[in-house]
PDB file of N, CA and C in Angstrom:
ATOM      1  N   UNK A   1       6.130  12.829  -6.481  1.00  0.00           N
ATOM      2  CA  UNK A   1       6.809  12.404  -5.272  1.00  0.00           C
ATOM      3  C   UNK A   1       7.993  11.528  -5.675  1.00  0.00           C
ATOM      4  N   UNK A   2       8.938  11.493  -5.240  1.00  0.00           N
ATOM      5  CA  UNK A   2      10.378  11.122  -5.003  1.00  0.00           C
ATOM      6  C   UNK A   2      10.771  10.312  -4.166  1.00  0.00           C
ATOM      7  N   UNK A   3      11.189   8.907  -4.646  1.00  0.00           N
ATOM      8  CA  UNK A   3      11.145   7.854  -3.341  1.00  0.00           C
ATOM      9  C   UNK A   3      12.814   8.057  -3.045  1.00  0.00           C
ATOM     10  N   UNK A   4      13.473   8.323  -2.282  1.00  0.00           N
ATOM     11  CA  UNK A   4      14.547   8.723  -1.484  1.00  0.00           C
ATOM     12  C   UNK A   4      15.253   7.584  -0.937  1.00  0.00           C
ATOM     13  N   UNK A   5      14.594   6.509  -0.312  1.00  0.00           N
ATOM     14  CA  UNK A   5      14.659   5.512   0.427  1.00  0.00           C
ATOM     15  C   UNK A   5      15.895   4.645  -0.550  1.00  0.00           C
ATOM     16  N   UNK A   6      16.860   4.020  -0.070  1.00  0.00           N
ATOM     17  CA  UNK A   6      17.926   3.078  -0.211  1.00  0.00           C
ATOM     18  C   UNK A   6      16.901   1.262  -0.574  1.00  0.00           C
ATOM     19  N   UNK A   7      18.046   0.738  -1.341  1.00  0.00           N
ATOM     20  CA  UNK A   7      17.550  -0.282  -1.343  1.00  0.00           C
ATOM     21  C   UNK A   7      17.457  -1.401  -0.101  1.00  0.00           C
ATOM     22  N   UNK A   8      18.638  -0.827   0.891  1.00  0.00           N
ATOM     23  CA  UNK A   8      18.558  -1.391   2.269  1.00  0.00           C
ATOM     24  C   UNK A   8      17.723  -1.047   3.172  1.00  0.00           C
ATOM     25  N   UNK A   9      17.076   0.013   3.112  1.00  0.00           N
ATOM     26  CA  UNK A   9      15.817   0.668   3.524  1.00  0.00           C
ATOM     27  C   UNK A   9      14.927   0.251   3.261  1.00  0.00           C
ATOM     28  N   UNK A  10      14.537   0.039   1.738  1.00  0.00           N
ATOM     29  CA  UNK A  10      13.311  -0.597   1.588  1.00  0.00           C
ATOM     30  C   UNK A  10      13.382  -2.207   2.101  1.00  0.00           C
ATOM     31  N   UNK A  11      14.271  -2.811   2.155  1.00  0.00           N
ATOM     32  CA  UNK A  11      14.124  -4.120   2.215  1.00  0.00           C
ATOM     33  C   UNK A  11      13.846  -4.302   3.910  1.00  0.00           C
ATOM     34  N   UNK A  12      14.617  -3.427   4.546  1.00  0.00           N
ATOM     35  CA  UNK A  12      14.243  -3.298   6.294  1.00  0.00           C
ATOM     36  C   UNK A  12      12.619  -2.799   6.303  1.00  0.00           C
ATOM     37  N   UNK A  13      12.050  -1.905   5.415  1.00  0.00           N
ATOM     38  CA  UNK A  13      10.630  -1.230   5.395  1.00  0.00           C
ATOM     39  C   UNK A  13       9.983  -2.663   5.454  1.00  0.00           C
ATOM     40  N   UNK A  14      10.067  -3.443   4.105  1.00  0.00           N
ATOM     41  CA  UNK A  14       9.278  -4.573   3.840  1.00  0.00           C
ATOM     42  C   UNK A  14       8.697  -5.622   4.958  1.00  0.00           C
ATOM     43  N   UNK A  15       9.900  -5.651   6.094  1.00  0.00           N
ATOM     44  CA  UNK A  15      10.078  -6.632   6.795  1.00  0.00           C
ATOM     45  C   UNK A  15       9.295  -6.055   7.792  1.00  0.00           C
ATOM     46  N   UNK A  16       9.433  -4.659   8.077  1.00  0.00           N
ATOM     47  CA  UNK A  16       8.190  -4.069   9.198  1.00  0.00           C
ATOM     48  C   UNK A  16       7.083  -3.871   9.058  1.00  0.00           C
ATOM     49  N   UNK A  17       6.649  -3.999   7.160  1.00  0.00           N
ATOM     50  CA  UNK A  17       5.324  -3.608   6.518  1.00  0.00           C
ATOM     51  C   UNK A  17       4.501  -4.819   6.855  1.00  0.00           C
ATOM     52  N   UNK A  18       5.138  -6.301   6.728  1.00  0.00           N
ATOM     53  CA  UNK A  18       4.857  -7.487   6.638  1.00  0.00           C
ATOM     54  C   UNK A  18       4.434  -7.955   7.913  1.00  0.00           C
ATOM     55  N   UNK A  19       5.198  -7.243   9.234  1.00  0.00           N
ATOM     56  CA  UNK A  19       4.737  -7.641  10.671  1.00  0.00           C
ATOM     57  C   UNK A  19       4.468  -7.097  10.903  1.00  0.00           C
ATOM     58  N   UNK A  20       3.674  -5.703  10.604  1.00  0.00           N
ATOM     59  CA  UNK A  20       3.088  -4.794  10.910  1.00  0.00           C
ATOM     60  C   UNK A  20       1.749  -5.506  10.686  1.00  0.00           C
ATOM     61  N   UNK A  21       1.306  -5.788   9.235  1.00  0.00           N
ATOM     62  CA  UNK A  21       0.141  -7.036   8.669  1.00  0.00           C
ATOM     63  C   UNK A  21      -0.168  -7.840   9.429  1.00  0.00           C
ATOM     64  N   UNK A  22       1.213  -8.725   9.806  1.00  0.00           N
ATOM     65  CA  UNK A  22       0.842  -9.947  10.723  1.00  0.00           C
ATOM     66  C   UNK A  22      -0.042  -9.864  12.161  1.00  0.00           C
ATOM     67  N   UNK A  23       0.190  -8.668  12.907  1.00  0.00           N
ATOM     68  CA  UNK A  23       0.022  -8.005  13.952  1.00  0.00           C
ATOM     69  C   UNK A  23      -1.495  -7.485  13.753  1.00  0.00           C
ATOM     70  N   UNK A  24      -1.690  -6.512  12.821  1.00  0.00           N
ATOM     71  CA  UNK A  24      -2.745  -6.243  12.762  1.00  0.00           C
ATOM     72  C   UNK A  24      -3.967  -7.196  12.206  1.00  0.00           C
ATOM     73  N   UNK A  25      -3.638  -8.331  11.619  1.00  0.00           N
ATOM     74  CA  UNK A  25      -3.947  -9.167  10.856  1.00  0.00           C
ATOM     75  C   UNK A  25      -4.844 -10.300  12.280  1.00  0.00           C
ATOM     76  N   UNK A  26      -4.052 -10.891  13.305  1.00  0.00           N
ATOM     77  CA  UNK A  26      -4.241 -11.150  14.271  1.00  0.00           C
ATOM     78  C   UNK A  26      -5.253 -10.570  15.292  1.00  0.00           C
ATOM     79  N   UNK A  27      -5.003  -9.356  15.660  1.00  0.00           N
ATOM     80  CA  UNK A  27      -5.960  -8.115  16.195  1.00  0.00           C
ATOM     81  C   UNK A  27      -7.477  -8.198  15.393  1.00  0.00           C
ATOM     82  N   UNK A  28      -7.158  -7.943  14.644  1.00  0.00           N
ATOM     83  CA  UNK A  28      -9.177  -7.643  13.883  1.00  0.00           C
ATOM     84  C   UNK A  28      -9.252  -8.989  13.556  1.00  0.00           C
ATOM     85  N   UNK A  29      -8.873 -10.469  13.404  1.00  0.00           N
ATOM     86  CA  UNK A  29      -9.493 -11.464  13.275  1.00  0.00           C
ATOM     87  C   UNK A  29     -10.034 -12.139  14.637  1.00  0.00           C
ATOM     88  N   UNK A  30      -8.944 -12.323  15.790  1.00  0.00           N
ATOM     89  CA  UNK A  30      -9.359 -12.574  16.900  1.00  0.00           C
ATOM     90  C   UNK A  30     -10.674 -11.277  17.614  1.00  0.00           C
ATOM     91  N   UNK A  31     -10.697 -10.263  16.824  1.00  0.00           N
ATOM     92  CA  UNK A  31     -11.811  -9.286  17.461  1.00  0.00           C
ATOM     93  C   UNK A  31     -13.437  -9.667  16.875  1.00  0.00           C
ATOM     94  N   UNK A  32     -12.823  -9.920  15.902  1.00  0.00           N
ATOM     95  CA  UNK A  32     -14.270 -10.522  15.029  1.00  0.00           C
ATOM     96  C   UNK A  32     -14.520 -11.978  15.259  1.00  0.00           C
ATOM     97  N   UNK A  33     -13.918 -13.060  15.593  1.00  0.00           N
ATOM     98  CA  UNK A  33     -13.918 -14.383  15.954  1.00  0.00           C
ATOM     99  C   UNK A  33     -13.491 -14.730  17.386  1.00  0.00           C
ATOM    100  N   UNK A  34     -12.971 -13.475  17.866  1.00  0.00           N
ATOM    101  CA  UNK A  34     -12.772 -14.154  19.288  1.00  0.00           C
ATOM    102  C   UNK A  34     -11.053 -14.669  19.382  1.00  0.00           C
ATOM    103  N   UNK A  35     -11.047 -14.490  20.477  1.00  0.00           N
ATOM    104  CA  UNK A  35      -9.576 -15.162  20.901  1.00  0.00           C
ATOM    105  C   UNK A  35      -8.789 -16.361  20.549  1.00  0.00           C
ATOM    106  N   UNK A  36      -7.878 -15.756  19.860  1.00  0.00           N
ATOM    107  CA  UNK A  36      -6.989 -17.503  19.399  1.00  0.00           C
ATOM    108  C   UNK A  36      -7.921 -17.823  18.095  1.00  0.00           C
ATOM    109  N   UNK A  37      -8.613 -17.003  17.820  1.00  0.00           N
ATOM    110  CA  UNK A  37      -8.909 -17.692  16.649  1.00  0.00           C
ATOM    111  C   UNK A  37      -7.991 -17.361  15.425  1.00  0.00           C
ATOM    112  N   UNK A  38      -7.332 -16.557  15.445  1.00  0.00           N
ATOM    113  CA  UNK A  38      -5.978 -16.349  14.225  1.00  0.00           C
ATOM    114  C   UNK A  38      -5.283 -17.154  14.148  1.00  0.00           C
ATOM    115  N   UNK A  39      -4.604 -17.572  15.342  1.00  0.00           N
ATOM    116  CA  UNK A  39      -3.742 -18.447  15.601  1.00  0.00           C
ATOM    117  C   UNK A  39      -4.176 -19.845  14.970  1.00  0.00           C
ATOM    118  N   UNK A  40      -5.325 -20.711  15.525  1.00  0.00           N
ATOM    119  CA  UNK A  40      -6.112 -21.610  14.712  1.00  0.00           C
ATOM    120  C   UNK A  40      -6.365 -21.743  13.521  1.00  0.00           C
ATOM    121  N   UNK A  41      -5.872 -20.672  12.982  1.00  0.00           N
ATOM    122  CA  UNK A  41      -6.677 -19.781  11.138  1.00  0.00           C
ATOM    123  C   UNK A  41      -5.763 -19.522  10.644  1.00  0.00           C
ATOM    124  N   UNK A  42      -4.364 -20.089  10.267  1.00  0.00           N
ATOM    125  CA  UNK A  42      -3.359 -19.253   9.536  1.00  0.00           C
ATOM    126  C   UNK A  42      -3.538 -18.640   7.802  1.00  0.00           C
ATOM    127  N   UNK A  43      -4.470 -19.338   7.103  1.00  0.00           N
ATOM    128  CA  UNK A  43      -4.999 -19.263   6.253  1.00  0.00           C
ATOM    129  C   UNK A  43      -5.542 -18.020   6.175  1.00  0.00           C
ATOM    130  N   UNK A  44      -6.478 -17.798   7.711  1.00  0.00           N
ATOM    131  CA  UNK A  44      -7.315 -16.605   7.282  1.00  0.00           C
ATOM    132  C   UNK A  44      -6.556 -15.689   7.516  1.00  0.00           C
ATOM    133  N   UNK A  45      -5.281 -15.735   8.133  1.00  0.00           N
ATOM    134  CA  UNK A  45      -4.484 -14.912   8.570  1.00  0.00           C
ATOM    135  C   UNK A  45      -3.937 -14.250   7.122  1.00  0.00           C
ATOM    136  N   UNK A  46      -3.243 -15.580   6.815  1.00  0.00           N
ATOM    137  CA  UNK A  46      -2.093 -15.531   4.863  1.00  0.00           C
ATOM    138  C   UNK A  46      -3.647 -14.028   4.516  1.00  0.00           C
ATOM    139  N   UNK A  47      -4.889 -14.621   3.894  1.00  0.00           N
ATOM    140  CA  UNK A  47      -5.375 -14.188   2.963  1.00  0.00           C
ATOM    141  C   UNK A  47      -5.741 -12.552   3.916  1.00  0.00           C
ATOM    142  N   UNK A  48      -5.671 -12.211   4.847  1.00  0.00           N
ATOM    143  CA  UNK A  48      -5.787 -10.821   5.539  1.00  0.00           C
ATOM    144  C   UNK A  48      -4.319 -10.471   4.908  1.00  0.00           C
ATOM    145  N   UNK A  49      -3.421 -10.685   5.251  1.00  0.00           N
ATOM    146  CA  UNK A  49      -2.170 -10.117   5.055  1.00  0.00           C
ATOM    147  C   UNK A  49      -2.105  -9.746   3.664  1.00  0.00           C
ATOM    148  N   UNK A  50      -2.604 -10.945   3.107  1.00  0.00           N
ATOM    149  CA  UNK A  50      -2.340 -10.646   1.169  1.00  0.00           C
ATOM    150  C   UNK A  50      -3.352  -9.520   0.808  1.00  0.00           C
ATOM    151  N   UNK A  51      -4.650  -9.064   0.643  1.00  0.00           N
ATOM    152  CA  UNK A  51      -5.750  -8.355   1.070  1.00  0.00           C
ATOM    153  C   UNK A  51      -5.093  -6.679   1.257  1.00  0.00           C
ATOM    154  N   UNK A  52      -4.302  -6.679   2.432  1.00  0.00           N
ATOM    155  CA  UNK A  52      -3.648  -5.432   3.161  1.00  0.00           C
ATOM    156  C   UNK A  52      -2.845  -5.290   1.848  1.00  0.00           C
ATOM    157  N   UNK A  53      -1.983  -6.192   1.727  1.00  0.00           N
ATOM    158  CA  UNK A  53      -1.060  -5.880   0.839  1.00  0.00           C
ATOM    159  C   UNK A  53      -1.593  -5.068  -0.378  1.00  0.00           C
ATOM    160  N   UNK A  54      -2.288  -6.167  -0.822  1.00  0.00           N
ATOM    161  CA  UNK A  54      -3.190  -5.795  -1.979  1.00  0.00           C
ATOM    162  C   UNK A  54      -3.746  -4.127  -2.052  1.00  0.00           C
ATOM    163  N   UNK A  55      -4.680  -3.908  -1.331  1.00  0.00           N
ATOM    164  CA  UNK A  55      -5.132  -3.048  -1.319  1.00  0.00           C
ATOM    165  C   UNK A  55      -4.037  -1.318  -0.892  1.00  0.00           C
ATOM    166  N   UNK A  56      -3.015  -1.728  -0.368  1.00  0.00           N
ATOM    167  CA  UNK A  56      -2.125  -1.069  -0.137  1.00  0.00           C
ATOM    168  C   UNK A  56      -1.436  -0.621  -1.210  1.00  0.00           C
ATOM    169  N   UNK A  57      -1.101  -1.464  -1.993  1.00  0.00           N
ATOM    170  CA  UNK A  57      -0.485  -1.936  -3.676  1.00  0.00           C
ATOM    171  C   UNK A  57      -1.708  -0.698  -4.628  1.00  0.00           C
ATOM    172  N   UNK A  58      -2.604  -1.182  -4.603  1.00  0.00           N
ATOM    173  CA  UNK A  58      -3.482  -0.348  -5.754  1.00  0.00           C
ATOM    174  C   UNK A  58      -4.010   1.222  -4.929  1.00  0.00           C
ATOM    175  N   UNK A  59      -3.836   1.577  -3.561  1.00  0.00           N
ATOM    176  CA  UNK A  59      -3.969   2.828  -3.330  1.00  0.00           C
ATOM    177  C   UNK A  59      -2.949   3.719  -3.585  1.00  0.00           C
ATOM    178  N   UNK A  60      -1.761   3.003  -3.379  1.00  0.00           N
ATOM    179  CA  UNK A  60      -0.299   3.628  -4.303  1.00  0.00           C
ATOM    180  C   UNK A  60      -0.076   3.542  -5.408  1.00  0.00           C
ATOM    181  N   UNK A  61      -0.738   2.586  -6.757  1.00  0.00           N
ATOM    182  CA  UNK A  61      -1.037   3.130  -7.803  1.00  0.00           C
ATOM    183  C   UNK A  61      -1.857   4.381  -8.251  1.00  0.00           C
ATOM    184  N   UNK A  62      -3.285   4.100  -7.253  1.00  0.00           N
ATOM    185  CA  UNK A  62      -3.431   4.989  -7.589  1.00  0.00           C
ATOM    186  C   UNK A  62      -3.100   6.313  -7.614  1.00  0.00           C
ATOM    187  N   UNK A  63      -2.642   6.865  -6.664  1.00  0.00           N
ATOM    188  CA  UNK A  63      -1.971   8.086  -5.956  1.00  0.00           C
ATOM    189  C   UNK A  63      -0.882   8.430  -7.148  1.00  0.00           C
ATOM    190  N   UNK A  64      -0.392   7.231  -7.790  1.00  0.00           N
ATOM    191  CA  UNK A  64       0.457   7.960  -8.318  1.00  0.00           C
ATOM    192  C   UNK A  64       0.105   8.551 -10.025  1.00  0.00           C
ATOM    193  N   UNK A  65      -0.705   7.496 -10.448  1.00  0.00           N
ATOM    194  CA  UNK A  65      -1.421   8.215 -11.588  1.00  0.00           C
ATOM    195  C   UNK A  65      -2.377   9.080 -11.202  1.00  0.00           C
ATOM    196  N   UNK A  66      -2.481   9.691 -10.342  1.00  0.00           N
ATOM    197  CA  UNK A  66      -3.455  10.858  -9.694  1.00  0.00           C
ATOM    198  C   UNK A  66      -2.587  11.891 -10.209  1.00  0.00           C
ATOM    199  N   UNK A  67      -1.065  11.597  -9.255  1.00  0.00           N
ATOM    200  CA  UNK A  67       0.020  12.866  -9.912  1.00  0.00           C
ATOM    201  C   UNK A  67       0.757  12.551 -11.553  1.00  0.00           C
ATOM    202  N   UNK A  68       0.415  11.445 -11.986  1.00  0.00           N
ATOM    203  CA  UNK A  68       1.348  11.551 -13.498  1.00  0.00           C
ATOM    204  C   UNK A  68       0.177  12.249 -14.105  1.00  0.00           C
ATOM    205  N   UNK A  69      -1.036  12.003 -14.102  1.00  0.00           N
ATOM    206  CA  UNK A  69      -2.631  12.451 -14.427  1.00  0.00           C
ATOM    207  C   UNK A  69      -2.090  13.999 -14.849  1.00  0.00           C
ATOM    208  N   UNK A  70      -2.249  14.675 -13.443  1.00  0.00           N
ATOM    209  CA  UNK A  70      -2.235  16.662 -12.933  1.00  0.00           C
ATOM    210  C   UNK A  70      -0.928  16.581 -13.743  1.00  0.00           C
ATOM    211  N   UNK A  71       0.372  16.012 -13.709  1.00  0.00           N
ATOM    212  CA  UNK A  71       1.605  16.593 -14.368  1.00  0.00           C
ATOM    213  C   UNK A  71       1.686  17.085 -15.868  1.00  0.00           C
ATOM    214  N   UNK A  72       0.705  15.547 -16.431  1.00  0.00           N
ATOM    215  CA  UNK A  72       0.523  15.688 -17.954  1.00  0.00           C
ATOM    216  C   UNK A  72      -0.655  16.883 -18.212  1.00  0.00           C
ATOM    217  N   UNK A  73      -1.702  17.177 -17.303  1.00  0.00           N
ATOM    218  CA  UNK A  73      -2.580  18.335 -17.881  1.00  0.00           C
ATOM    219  C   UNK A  73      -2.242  19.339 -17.631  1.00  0.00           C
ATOM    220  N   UNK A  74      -0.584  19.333 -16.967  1.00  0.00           N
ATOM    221  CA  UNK A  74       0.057  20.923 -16.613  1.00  0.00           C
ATOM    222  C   UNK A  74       0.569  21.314 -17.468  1.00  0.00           C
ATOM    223  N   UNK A  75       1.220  20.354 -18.435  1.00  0.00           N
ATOM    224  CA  UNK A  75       2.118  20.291 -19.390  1.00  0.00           C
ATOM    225  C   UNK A  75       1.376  20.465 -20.529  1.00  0.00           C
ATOM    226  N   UNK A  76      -0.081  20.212 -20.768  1.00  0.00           N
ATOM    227  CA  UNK A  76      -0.482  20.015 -21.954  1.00  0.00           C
ATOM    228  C   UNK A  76      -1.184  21.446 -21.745  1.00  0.00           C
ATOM    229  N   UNK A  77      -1.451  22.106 -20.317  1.00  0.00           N
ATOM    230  CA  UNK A  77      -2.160  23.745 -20.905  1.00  0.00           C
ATOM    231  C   UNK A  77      -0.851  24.579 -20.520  1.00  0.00           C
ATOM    232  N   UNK A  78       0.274  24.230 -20.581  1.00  0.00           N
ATOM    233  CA  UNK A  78       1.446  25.099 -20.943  1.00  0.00           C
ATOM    234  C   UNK A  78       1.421  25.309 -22.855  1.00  0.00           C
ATOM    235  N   UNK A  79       1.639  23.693 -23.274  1.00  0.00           N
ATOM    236  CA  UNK A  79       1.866  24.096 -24.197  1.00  0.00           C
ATOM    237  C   UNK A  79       0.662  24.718 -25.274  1.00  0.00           C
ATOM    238  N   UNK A  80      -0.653  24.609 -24.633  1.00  0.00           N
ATOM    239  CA  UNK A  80      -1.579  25.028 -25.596  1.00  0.00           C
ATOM    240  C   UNK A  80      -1.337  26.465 -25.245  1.00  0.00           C
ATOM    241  N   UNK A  81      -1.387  26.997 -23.528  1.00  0.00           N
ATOM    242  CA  UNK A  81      -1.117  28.671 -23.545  1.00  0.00           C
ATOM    243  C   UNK A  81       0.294  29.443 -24.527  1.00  0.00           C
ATOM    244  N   UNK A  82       1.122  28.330 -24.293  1.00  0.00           N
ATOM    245  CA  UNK A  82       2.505  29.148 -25.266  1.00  0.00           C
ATOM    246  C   UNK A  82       1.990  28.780 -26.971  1.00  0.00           C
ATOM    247  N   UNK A  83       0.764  28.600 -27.353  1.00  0.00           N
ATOM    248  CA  UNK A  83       0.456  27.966 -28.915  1.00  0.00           C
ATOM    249  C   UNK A  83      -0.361  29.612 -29.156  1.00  0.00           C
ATOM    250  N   UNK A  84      -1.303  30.194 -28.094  1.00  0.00           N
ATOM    251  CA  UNK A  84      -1.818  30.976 -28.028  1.00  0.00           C
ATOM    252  C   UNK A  84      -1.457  32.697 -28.028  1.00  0.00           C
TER     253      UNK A  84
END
């Protein structure tokens, strides 16, 4: 995969990825604690947001050594079929 996206793009992405977090971050804490409790909790808020991030971060690693993974064993039974 081929990231396409501008560096002004990504930096506008970041800023919607981040309040996108904040938003959802708010939503499932006040659902699990009740109302206003995010707001009261910025802490628990920070460590939800970092968390998302996080886990967002290492599912796009992984994904991508999933495809460098398949590229290199395409490449390596090319060259064993052209050895053959």
């Amino acid at each position: 995969m081929t990231i396409t996206a501008t560096y002004d793009a990504l930096v506008r992405q970041a800023s919607d990825t981040a309040a996108k977090y904040l938003w959802e971050a708010q939503e499932q804490i006040d659902k699990v604690f009740g109302k206003g409790y995010a707001a009261k909790n910025p802490e628990l808020v920070s460590a939800f947001i970092k968390v998302a991030g996080q886990d967002f971060n290492t599912a796009c690693l992984a994904v991508a050594v999933q495809e460098a993974s398949g590229k290199i064993e395409s490449a390596l039974h090319a060259i064993a079929d052209s050895n053959n």
